[in-house]
N, C-alpha and C. Protein backbone atom coordinates (compact mmCIF):
# COMPACT_ATOMS: atom_id res chain seq x y z
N UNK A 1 104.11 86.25 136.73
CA UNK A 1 103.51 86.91 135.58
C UNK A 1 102.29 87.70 136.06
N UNK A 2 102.22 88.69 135.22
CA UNK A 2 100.56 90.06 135.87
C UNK A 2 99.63 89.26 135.09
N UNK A 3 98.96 90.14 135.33
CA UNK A 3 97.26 89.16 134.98
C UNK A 3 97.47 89.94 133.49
N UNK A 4 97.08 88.98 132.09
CA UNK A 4 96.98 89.57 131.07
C UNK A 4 96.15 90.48 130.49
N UNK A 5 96.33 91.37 129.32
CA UNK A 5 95.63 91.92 128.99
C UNK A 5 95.41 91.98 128.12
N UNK A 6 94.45 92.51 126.93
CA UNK A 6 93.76 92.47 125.68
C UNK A 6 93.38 93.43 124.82
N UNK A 7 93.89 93.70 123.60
CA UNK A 7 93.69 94.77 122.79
C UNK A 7 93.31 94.49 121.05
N UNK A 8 92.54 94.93 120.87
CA UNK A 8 92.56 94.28 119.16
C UNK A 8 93.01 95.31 118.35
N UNK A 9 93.42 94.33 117.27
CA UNK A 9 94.66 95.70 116.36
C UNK A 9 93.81 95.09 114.76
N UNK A 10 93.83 95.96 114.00
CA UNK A 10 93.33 95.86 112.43
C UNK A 10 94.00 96.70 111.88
N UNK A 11 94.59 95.98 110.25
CA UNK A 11 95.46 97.64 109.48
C UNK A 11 95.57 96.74 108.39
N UNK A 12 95.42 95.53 108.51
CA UNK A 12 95.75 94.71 106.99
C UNK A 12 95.83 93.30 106.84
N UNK A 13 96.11 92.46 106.20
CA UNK A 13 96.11 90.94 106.42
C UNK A 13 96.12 90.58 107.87
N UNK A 14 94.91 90.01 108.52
CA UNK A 14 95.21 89.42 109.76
C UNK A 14 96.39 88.28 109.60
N UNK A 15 96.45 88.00 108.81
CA UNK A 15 98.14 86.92 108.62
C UNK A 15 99.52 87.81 109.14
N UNK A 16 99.66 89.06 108.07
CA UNK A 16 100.70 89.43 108.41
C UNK A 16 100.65 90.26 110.08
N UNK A 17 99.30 90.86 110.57
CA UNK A 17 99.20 91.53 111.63
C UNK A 17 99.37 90.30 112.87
N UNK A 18 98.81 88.85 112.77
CA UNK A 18 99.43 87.74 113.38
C UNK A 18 100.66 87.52 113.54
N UNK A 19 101.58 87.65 112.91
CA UNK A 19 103.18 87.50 112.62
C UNK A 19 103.57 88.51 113.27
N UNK A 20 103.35 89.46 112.77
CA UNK A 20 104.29 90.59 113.51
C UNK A 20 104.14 90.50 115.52
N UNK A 21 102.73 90.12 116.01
CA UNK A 21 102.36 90.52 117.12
C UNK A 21 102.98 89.26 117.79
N UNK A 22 103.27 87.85 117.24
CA UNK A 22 103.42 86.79 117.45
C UNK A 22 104.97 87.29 118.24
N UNK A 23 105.60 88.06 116.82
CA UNK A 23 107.44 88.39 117.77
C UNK A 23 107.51 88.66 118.41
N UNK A 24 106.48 89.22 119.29
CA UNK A 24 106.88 90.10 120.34
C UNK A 24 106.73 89.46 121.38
N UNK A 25 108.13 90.17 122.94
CA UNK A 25 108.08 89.97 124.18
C UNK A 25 106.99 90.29 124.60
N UNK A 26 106.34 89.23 125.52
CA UNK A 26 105.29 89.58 126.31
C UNK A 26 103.97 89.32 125.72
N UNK A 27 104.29 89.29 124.61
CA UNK A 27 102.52 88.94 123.83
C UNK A 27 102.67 87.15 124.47
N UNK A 28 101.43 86.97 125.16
CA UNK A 28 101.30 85.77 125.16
C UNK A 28 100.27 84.87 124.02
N UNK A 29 99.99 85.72 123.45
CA UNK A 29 98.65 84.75 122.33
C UNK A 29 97.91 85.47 121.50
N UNK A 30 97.83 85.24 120.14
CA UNK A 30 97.44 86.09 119.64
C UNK A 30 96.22 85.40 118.91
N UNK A 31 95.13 86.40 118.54
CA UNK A 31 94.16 85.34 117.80
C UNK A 31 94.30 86.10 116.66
N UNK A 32 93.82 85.37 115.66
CA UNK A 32 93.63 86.17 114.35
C UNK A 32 91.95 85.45 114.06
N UNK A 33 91.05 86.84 113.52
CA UNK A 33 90.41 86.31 112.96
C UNK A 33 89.70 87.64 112.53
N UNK A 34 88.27 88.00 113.03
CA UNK A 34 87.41 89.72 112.33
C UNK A 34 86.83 90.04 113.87
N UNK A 35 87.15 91.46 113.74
CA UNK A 35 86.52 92.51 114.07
C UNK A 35 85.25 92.92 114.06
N UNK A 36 84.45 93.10 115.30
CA UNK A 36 83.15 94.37 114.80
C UNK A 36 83.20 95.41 115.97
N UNK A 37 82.79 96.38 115.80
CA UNK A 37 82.90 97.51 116.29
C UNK A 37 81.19 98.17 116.57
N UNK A 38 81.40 99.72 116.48
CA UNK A 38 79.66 100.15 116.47
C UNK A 38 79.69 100.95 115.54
N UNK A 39 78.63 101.53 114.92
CA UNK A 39 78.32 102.45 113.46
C UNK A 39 78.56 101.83 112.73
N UNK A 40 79.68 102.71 112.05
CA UNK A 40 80.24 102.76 110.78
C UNK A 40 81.24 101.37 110.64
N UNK A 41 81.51 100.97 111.83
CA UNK A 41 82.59 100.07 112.22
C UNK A 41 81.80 99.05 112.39
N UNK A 42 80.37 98.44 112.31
CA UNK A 42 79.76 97.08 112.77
C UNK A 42 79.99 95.58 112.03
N UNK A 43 80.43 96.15 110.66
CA UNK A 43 80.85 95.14 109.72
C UNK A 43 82.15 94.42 110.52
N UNK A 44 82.57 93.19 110.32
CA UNK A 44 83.42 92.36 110.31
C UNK A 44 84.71 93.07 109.73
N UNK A 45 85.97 93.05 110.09
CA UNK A 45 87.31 93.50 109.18
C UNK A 45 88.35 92.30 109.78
N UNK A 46 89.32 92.38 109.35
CA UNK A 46 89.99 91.65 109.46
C UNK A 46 91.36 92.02 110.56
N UNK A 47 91.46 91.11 111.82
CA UNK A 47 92.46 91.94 112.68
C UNK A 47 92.77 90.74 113.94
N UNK A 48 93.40 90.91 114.73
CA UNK A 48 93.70 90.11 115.61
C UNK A 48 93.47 90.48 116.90
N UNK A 49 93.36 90.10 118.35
CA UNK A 49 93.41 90.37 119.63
C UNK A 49 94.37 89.61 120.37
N UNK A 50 95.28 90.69 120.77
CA UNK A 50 96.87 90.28 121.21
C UNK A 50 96.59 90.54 122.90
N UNK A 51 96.78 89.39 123.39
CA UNK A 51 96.76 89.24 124.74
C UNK A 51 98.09 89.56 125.35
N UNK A 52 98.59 90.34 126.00
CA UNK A 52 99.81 90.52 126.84
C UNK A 52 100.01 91.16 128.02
N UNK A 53 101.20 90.71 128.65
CA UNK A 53 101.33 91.11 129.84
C UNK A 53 102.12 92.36 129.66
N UNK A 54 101.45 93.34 130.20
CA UNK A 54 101.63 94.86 130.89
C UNK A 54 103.20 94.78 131.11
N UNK A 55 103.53 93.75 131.79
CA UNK A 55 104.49 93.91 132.59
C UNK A 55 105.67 94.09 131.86
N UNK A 56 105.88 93.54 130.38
CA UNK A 56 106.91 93.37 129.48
C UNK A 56 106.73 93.95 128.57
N UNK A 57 105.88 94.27 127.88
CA UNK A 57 105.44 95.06 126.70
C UNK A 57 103.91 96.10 126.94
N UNK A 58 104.09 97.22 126.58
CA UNK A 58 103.42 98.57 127.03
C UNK A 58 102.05 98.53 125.88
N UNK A 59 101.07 98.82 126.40
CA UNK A 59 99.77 99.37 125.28
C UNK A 59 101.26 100.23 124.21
N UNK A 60 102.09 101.23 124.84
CA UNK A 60 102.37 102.45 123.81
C UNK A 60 103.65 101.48 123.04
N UNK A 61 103.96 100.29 123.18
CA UNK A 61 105.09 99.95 122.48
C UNK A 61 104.23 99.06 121.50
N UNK A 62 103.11 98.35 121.75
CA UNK A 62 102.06 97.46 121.20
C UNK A 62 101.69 98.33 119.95
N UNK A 63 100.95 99.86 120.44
CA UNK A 63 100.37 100.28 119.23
C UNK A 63 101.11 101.23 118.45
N UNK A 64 102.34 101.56 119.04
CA UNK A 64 103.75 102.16 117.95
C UNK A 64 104.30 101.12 117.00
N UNK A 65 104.47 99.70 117.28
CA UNK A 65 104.59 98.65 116.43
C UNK A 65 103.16 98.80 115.67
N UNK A 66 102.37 98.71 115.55
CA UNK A 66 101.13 98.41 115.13
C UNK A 66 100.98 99.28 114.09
N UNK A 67 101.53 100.80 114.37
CA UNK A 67 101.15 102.36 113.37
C UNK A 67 101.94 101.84 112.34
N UNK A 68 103.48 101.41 112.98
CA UNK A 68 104.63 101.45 112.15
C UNK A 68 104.63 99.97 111.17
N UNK A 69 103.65 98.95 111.48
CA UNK A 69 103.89 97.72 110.75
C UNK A 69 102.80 97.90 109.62
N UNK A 70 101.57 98.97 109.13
CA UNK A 70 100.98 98.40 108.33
C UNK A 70 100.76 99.89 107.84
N UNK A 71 100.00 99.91 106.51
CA UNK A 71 99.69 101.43 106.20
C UNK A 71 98.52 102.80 106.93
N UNK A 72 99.05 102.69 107.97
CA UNK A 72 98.28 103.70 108.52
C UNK A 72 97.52 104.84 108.52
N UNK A 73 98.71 105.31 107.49
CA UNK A 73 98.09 106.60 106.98
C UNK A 73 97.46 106.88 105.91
N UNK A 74 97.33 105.60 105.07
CA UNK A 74 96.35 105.38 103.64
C UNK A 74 94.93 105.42 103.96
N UNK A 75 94.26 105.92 102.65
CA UNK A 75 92.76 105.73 102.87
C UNK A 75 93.14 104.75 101.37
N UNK A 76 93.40 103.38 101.17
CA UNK A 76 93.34 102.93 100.11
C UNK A 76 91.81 102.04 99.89
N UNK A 77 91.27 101.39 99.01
CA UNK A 77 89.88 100.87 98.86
C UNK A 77 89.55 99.83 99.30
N UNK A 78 90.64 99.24 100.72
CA UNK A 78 89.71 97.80 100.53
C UNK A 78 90.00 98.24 102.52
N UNK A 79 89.92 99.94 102.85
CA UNK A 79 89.91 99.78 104.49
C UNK A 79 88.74 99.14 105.19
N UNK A 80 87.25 98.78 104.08
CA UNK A 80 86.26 98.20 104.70
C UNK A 80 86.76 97.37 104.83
N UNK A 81 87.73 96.06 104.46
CA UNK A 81 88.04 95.12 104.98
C UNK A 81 89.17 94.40 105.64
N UNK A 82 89.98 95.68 105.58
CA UNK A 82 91.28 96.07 106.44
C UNK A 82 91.31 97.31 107.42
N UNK A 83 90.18 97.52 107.88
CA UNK A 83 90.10 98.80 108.90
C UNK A 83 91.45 99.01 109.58
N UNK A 84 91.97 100.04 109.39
CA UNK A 84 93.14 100.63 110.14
C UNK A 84 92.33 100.97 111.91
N UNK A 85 92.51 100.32 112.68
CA UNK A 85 92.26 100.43 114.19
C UNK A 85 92.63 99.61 115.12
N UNK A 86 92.35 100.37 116.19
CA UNK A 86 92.64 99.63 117.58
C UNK A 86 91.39 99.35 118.30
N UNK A 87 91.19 98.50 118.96
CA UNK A 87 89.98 98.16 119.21
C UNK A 87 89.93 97.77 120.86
N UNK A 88 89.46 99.03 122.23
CA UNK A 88 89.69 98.56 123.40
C UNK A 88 88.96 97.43 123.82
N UNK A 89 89.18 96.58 124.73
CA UNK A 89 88.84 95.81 125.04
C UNK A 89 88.21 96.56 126.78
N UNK A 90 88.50 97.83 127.31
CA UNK A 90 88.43 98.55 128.55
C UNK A 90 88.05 99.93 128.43
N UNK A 91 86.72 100.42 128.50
CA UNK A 91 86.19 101.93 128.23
C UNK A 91 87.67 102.88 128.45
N UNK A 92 88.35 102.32 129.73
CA UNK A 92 89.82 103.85 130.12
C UNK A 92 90.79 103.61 129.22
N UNK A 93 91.16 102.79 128.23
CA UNK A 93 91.66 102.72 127.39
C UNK A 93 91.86 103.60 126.06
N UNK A 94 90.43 104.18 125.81
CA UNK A 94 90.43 105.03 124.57
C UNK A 94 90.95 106.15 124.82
N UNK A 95 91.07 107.05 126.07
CA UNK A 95 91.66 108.29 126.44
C UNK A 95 93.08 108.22 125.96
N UNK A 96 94.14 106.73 126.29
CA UNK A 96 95.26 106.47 126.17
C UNK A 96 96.22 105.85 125.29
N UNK A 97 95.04 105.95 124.20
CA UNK A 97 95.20 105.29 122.98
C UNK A 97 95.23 106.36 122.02
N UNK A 98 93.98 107.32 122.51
CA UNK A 98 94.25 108.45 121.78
C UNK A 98 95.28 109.62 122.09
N UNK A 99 96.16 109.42 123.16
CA UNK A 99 97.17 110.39 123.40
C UNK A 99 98.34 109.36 122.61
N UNK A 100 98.65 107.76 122.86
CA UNK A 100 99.42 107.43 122.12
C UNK A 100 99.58 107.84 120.62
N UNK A 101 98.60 107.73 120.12
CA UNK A 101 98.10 108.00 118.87
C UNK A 101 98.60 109.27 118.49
N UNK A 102 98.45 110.43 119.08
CA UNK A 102 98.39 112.00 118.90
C UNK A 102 100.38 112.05 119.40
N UNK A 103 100.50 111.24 120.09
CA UNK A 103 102.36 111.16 120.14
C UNK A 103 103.03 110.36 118.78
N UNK A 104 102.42 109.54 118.57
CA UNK A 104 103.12 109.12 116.79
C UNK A 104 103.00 109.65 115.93
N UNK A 105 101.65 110.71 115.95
CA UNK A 105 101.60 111.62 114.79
C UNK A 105 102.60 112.51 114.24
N UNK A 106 103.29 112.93 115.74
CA UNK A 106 104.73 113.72 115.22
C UNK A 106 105.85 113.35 114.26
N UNK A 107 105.51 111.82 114.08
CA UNK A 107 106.80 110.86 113.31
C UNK A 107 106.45 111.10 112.00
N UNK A 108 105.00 110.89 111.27
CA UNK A 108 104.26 110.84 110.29
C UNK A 108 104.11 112.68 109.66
N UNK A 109 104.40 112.41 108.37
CA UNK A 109 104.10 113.92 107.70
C UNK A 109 102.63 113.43 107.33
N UNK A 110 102.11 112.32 107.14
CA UNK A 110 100.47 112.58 106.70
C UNK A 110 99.67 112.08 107.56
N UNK A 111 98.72 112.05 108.46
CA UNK A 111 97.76 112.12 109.26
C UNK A 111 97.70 110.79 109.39
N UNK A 112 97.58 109.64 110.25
CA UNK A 112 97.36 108.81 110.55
C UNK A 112 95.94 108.44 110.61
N UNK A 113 95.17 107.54 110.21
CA UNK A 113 93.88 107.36 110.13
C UNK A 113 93.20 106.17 110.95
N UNK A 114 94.14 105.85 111.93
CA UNK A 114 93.62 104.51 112.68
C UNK A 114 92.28 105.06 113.43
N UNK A 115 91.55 104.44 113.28
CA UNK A 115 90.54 104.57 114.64
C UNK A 115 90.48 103.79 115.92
N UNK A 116 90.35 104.55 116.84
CA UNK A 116 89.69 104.28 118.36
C UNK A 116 88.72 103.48 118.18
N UNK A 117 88.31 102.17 118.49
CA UNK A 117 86.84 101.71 118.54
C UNK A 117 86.92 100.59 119.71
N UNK A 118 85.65 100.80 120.14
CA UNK A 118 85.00 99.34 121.13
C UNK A 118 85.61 98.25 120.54
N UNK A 119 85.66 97.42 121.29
CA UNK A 119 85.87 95.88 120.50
C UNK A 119 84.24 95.42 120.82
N UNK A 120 83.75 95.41 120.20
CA UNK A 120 82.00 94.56 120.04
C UNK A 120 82.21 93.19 120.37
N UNK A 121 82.69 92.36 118.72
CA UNK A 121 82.46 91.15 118.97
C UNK A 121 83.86 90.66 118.00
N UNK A 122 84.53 89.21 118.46
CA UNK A 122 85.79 88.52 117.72
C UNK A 122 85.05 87.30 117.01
N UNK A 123 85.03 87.17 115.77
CA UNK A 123 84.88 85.81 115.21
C UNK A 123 86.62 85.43 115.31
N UNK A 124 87.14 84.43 115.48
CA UNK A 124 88.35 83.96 115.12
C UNK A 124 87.80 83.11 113.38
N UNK A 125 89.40 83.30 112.48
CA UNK A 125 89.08 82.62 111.23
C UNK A 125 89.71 81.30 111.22
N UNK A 126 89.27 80.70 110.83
CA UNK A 126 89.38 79.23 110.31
C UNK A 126 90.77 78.47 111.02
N UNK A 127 90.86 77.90 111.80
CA UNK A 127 91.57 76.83 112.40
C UNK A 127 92.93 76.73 111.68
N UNK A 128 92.97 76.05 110.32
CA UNK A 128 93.45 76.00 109.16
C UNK A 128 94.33 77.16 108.64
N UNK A 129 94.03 78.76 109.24
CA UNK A 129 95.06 79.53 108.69
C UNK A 129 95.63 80.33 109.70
N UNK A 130 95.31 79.63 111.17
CA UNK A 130 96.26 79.91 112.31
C UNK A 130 97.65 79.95 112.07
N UNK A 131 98.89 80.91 112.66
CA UNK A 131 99.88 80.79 112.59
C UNK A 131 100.46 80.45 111.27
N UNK A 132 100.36 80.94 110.14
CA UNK A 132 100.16 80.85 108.76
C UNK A 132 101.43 81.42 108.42
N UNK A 133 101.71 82.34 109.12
CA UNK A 133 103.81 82.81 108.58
C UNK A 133 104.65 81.66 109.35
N UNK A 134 104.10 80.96 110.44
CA UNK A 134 105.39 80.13 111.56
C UNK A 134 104.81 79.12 110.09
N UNK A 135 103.60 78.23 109.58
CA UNK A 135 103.61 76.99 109.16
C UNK A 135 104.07 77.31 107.70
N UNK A 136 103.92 78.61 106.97
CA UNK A 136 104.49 78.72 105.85
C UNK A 136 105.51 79.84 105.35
N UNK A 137 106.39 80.34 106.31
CA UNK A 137 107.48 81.11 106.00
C UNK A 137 108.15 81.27 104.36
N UNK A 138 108.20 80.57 103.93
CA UNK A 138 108.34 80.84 102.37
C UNK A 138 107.51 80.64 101.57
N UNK A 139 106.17 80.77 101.73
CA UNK A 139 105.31 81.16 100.59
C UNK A 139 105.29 82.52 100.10
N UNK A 140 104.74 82.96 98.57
CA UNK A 140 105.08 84.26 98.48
C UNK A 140 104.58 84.52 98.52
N UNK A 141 102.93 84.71 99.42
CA UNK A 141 102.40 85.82 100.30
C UNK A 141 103.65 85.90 101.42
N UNK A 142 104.00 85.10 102.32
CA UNK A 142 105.00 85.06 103.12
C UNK A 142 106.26 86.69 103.08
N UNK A 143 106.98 85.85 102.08
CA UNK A 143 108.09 86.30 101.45
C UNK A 143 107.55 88.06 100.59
N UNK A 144 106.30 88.00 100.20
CA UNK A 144 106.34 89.78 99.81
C UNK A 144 105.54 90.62 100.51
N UNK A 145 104.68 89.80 101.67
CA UNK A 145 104.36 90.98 102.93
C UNK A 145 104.64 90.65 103.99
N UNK A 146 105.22 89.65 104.40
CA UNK A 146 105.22 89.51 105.87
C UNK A 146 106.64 89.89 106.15
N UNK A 147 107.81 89.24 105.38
CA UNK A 147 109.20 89.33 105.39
C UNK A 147 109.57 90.78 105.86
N UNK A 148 108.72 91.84 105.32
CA UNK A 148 109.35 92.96 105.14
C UNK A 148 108.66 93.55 106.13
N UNK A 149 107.42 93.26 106.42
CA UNK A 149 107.49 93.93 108.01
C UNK A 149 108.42 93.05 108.86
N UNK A 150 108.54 91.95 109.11
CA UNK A 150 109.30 91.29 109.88
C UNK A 150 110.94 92.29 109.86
N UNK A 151 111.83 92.49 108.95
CA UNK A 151 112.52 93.41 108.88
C UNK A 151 112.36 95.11 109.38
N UNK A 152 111.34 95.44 109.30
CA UNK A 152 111.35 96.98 109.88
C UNK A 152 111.02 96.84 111.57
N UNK A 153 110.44 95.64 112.14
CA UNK A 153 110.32 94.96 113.50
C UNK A 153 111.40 94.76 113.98
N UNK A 154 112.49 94.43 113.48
CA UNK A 154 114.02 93.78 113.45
C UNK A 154 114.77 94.94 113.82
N UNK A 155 114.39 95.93 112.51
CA UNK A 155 115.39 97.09 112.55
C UNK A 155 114.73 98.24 113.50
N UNK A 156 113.47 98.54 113.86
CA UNK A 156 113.18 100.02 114.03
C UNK A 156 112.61 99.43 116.00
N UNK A 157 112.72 98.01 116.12
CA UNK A 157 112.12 97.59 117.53
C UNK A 157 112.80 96.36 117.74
N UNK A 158 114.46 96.58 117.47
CA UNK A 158 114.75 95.43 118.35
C UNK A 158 114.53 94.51 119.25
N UNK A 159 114.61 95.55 120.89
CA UNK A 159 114.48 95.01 122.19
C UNK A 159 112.97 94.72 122.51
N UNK A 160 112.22 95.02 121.41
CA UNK A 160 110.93 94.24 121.83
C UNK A 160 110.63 92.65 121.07
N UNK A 161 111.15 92.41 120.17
CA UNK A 161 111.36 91.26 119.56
C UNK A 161 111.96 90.18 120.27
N UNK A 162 110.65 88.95 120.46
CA UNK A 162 111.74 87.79 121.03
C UNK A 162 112.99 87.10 120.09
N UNK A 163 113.68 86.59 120.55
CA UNK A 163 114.61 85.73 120.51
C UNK A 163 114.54 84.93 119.34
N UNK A 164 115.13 84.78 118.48
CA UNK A 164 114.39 83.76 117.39
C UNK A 164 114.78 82.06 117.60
């Protein structure tokens, strides 16, 4: 195995953004908990830092799942606490995040709004709501947001999905 690596992702329920990152080949661990960034971005949001190996799964397959699993291209009212972003964990990272970025835009008819940001600082949340789709798969938070990204993961990124 390569030495792992680290990226933080925010776009909406750290529950459902946990789940989705959890399926994937090569993610070895995911945390869920908040975000801070710098400026405008210093507040806390809600997002995870997905540790994986390079070797099996790509920064550009990580943050094409990531555009495609949550609303990206919304400015809806609660992005102070669902910031749509990626968050490097490595200054050479933002150059390559922002060309990924500027290559998905072609898929999207409305502008994608994720931001580029530092990763500052990770609180992880509460012990208690770790792994919250594996311990409660049919609850209906479960069942009316997670299910249905879990399905467009299924259908639009097969071969990156482990094994169930």
């Amino acid at each position: 195995m390569s030495i792992l690596k680290k990226i933080g992702l925010g776009g909406g329920c750290h529950w459902c953004t946990e789940a989705v990152f959890q399926a994937l080949k090569g993610v070895e661990k995911v945390e869920q908990g908040y975000i801070s960034s710098v400026n405008e971005a210093a507040s806390f949001s809600e997002a995870v830092v997905v540790h994986y190996d390079p070797e099996i799964i790509s920064l550009q397959e990580l943050i094409s799942v990531h555009i495609f699993t949550h609303r990206s291209t919304s400015n809806h009212s609660f992005r102070r606490k669902y910031r749509s972003a990626i968050y490097t964990s490595e200054e050479n990272e933002f150059p390559v995040c922002e060309n990924i970025l500027q290559d998905l835009q072609k898929e999207f008819s409305e502008k994608i709004n994720t931001q580029i940001l530092p990763l500052k600082e990770f609180k992880p949340s509460r012990e208690s709501l770790w792994d919250y789709y594996k311990k409660n798969p049919e609850k209906p938070f479960c069942k009316k947001y997670i299910h249905p990204k879990m399905r467009l993961l299924q259908k639009n990124f097969p071969k990156l999905k482990k094994e169930d």
